[in-house]
Protein backbone atom coordinates (compact mmCIF):
# COMPACT_ATOMS: atom_id res chain seq x y z
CA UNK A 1 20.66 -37.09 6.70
CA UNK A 2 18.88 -38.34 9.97
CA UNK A 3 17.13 -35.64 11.57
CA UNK A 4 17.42 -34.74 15.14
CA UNK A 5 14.39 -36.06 17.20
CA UNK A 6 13.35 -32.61 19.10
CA UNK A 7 14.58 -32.72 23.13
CA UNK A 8 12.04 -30.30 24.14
CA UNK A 9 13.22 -26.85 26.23
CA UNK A 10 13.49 -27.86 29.91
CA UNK A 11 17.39 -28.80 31.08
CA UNK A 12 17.98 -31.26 33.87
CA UNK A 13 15.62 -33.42 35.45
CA UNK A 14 14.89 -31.91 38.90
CA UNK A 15 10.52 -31.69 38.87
CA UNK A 16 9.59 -28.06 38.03
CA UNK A 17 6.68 -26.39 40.05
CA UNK A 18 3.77 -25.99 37.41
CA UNK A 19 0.24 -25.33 37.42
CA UNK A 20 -3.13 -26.53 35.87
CA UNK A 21 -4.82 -22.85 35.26
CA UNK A 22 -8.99 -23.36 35.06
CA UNK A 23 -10.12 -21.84 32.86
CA UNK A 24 -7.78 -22.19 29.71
CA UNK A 25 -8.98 -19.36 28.58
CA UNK A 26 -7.52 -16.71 31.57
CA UNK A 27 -4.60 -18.40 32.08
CA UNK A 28 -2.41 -16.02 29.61
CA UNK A 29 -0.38 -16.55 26.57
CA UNK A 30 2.05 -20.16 27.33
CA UNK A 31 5.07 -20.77 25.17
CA UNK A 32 4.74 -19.96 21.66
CA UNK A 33 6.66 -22.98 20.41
CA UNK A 34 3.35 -25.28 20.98
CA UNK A 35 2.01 -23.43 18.35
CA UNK A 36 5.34 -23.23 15.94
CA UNK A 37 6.77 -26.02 16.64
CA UNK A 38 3.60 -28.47 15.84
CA UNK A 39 3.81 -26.11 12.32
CA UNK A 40 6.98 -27.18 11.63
CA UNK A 41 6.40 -30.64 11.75
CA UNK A 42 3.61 -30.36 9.47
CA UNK A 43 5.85 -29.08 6.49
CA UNK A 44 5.54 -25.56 7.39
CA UNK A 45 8.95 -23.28 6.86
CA UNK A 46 10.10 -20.54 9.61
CA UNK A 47 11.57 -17.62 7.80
CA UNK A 48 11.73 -15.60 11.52
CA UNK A 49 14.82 -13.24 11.48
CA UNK A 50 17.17 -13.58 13.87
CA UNK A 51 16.12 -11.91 16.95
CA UNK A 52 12.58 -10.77 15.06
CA UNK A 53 9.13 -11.91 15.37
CA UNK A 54 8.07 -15.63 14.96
CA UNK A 55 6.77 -15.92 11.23
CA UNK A 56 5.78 -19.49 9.33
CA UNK A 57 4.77 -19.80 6.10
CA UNK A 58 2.65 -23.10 4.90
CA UNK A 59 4.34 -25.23 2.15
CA UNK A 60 2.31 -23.74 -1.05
CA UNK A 61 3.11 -20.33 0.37
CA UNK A 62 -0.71 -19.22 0.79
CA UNK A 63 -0.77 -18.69 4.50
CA UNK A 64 1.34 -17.21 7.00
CA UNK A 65 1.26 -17.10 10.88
CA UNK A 66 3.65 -14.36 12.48
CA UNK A 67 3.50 -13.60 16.85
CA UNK A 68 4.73 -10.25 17.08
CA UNK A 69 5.97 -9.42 20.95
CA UNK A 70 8.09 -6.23 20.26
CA UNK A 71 5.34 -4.10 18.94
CA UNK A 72 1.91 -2.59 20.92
CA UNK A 73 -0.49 -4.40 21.33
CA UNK A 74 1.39 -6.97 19.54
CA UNK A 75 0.34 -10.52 19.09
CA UNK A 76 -0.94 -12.89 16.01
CA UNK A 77 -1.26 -12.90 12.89
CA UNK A 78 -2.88 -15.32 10.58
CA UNK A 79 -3.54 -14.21 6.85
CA UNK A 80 -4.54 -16.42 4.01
CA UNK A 81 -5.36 -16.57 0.45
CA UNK A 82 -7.99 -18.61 -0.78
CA UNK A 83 -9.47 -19.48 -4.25
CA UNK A 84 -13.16 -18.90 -5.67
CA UNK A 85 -15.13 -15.93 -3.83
CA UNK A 86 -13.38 -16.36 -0.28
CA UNK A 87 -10.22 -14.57 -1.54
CA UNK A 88 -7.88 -13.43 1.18
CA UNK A 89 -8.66 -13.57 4.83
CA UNK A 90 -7.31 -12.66 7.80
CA UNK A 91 -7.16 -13.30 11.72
CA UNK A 92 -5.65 -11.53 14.90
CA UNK A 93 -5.16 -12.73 18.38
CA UNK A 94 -3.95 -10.66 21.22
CA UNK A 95 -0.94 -11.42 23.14
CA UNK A 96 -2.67 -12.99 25.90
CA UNK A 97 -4.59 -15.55 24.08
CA UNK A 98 -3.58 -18.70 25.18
CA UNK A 99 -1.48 -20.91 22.86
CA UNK A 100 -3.74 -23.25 23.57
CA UNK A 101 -6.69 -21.62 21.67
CA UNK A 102 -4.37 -20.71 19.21
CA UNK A 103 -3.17 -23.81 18.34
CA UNK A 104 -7.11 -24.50 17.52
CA UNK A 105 -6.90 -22.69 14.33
CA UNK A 106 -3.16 -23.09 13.37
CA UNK A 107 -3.24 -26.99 13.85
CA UNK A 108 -6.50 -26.99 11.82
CA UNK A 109 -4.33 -25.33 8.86
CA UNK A 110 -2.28 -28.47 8.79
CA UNK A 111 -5.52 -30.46 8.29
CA UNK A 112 -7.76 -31.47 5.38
CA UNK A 113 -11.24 -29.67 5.54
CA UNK A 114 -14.11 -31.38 6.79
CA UNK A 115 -16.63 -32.96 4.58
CA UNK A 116 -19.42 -31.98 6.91
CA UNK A 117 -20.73 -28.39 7.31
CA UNK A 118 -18.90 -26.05 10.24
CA UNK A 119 -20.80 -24.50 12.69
CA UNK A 120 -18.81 -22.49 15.03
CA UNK A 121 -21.76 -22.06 17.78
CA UNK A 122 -22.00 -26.05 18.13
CA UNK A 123 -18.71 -26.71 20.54
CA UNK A 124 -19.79 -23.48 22.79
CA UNK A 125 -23.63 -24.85 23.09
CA UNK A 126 -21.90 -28.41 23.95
CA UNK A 127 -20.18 -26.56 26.70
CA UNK A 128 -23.52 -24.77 27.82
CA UNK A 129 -22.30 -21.59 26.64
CA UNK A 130 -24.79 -18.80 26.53
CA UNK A 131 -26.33 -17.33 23.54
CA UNK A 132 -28.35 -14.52 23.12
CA UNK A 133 -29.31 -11.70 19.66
CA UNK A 134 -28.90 -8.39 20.23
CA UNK A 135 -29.88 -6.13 17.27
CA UNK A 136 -27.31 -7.31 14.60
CA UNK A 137 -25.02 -9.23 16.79
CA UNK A 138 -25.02 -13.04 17.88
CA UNK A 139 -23.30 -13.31 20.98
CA UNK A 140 -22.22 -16.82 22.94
CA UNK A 141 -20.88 -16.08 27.00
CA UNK A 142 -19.32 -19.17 28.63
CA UNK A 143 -20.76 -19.77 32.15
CA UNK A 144 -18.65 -18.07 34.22
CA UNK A 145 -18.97 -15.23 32.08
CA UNK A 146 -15.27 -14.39 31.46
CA UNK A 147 -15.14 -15.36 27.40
CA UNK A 148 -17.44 -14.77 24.60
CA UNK A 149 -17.44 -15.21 20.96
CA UNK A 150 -19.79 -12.77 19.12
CA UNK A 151 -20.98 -12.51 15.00
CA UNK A 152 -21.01 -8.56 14.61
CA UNK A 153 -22.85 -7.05 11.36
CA UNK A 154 -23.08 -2.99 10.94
CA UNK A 155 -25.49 -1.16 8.84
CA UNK A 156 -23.39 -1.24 6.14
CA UNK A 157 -23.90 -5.09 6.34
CA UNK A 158 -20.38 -5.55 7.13
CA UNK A 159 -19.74 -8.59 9.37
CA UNK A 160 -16.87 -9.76 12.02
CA UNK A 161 -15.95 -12.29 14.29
CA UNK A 162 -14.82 -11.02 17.26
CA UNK A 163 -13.83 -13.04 20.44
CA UNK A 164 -11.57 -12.69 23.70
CA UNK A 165 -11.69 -13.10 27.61
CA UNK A 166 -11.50 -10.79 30.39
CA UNK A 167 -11.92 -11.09 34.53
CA UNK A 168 -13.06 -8.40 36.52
CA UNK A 169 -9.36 -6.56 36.76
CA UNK A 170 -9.48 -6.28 33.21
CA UNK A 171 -6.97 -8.23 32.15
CA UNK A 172 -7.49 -10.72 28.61
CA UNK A 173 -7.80 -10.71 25.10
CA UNK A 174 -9.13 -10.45 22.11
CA UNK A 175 -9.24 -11.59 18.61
CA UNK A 176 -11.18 -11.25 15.72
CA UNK A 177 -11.09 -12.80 12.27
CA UNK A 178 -12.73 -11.34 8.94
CA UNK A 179 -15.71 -12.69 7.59
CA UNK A 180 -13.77 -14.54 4.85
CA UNK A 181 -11.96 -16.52 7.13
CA UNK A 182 -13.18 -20.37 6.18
CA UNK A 183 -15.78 -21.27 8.84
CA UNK A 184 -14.02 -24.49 9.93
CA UNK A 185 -10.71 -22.53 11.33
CA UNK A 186 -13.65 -20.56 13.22
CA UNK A 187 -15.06 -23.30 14.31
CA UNK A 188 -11.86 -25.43 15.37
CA UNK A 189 -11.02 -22.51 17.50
CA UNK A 190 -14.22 -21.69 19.03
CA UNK A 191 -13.92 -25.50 20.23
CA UNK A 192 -10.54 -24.62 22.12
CA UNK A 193 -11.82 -21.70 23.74
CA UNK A 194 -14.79 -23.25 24.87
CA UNK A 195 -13.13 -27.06 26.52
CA UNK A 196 -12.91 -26.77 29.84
CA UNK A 197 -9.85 -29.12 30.05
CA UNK A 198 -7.19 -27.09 32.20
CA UNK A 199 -3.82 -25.74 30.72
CA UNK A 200 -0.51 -25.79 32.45
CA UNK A 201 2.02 -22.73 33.07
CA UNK A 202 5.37 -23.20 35.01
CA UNK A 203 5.77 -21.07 38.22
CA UNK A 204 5.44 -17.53 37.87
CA UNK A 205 3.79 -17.56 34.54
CA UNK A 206 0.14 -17.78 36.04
CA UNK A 207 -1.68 -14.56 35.69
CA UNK A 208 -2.81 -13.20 38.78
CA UNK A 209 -6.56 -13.20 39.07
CA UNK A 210 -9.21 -13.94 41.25
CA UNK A 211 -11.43 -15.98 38.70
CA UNK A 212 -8.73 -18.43 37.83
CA UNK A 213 -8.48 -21.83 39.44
CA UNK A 214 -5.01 -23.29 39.98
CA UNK A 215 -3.86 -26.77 40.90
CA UNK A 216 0.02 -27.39 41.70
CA UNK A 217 1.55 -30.02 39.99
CA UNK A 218 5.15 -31.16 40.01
CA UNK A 219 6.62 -32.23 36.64
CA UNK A 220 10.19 -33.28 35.12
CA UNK A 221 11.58 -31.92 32.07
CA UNK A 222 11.88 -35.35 30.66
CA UNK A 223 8.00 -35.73 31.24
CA UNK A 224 7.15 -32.30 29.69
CA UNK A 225 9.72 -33.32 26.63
CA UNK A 226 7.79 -36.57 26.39
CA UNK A 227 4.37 -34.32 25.90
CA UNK A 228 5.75 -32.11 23.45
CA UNK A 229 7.49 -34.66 21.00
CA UNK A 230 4.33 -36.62 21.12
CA UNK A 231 2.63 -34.33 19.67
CA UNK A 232 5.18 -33.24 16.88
CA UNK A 233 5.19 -37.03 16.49
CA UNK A 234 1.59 -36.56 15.82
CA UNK A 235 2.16 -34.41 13.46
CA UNK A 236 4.84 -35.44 11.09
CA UNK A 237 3.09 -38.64 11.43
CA UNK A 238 -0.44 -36.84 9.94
CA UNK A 239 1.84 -34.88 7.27
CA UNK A 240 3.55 -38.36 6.20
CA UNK A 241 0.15 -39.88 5.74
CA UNK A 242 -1.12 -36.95 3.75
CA UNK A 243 1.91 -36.92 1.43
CA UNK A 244 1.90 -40.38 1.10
CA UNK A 245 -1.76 -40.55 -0.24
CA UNK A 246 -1.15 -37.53 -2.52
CA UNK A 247 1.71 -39.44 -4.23
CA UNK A 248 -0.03 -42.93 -4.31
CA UNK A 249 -3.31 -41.00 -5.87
CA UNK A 250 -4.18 -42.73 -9.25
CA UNK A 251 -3.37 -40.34 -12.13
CA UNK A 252 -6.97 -38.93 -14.28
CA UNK A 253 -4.79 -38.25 -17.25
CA UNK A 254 -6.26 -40.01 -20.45
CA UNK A 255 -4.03 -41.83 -22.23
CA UNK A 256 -3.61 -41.29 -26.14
CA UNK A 257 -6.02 -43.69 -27.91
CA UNK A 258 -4.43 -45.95 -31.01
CA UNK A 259 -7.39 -47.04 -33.28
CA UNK A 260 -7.81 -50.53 -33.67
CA UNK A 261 -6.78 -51.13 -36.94
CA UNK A 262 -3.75 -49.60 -36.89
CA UNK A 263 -2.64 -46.38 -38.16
CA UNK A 264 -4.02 -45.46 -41.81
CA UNK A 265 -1.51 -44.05 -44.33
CA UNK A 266 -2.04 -41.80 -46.89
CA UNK A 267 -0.98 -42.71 -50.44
């Protein structure tokens, strides 16, 4: 059966008021469907209950991603299980983090690791984020001072990631991730929080601060369904090629050996 190409969630085509929000990372949480939505594509099943909190679960089962709205503080939920001495890990976001950022670690799920090393202070030094020690902790601020991303170790030498925004009213987020969580997830979402490419929110879904930039924009729903499906396109495209290879892979399995000459009988 043909599947249904995706139409995106904005009816008629009258141009919507939205805004670019600078920066992405005060600019609140954005539809959660950017994040589900690209999961879905990528083989991912949604076992949500009706009327319940978002929950995905990747195709071997090993990690989930749940956004919980109903509860306090509420939020995400990313928990994994991985072989050898990482075992299980775990991350959570606040509400407010943008889906943006998010995405950073969910679409890197999706993805083959990296053959080269992570390092998750590399995209916030490219952005001239600051870093500075303090005791235990490594701590990286962005410029304007609103984000950070800090490596915390107690006494007892345990160690967290912990993250987040926040302008002077005190309104953000924040997230933190164990210190089993594989470094590259880390990494691919330090590199979202830290690009200073804007996001954009429809009308009256930009939080109201004074440390946020805004730039009006007026967009149709047939351009904003365009954006989406490209990038579920994107995806089931990526998933296709990564199934594809798996299936094509030359098989290691010896083959039994006959001896040359012939089988010997017994008499």
């Amino acid at each position: 059966m043909k599947k249904k190409q995706w139409q995106g969630w904005g009816p008629g085509e009258q141009a919507e008021q939205h805004y670019l929000v600078q920066p992405r990372a005060l600019a609140g949480g954005g539809d959660v469907r950017h994040v589900s939505e690209f999961l879905r594509a990528s083989g991912w099943r949604n076992t949500s209950k009706t009327g319940g909190p978002l929950l995905m679960e990747s195709p071997d089962l090993a990690i989930r991603v749940a956004y919980d709205p109903y509860i306090l503080p509420g939020g995400w939920t990313i928990h994994g299980r991985a072989g050898g001495a990482t075992g299980e890990w775990s991350a959570h976001l606040g509400r407010q983090t943008p889906v943006e950022i998010v995405a950073g670690l969910t679409d890197a799920l999706t993805r083959p690791r990296s053959a080269h090393a992570p390092s998750v202070w590399a995209p916030l030094q490219e952005q001239n984020w600051h870093t500075r020690f303090e005791s235990q902790d490594y701590t990286a601020t962005s410029p304007d001072g609103t984000a950070w991303m800090q490596y915390r170790q107690g006494a007892d030498g345990s160690a967290l990631w912990w993250t987040g925004a926040q302008d002077k009213q005190g309104n953000g987020w924040t997230a933190h991730f164990t210190p089993s969580t594989p470094m590259h997830l880390v990494q691919a979402f330090s590199a979202e929080l830290a690009s200073p490419a804007p996001v954009m929110r429809p009308r009256g879904r930009v939080p109201h601060s004074v440390q946020i930039r805004t730039w009006s924009v007026s967009v149709k729903p047939s351009q904003l369904s365009a954006w989406q499906q490209a990038r579920i396109t994107a995806a089931r495209a990526a998933t296709w090629a990564r199934n594809s290879a798996r299936s094509t892979r030359p098989r290691t399995t010896a083959r039994p050996c006959t001896p040359t000459g012939g089988a010997r009988t017994r008499r």
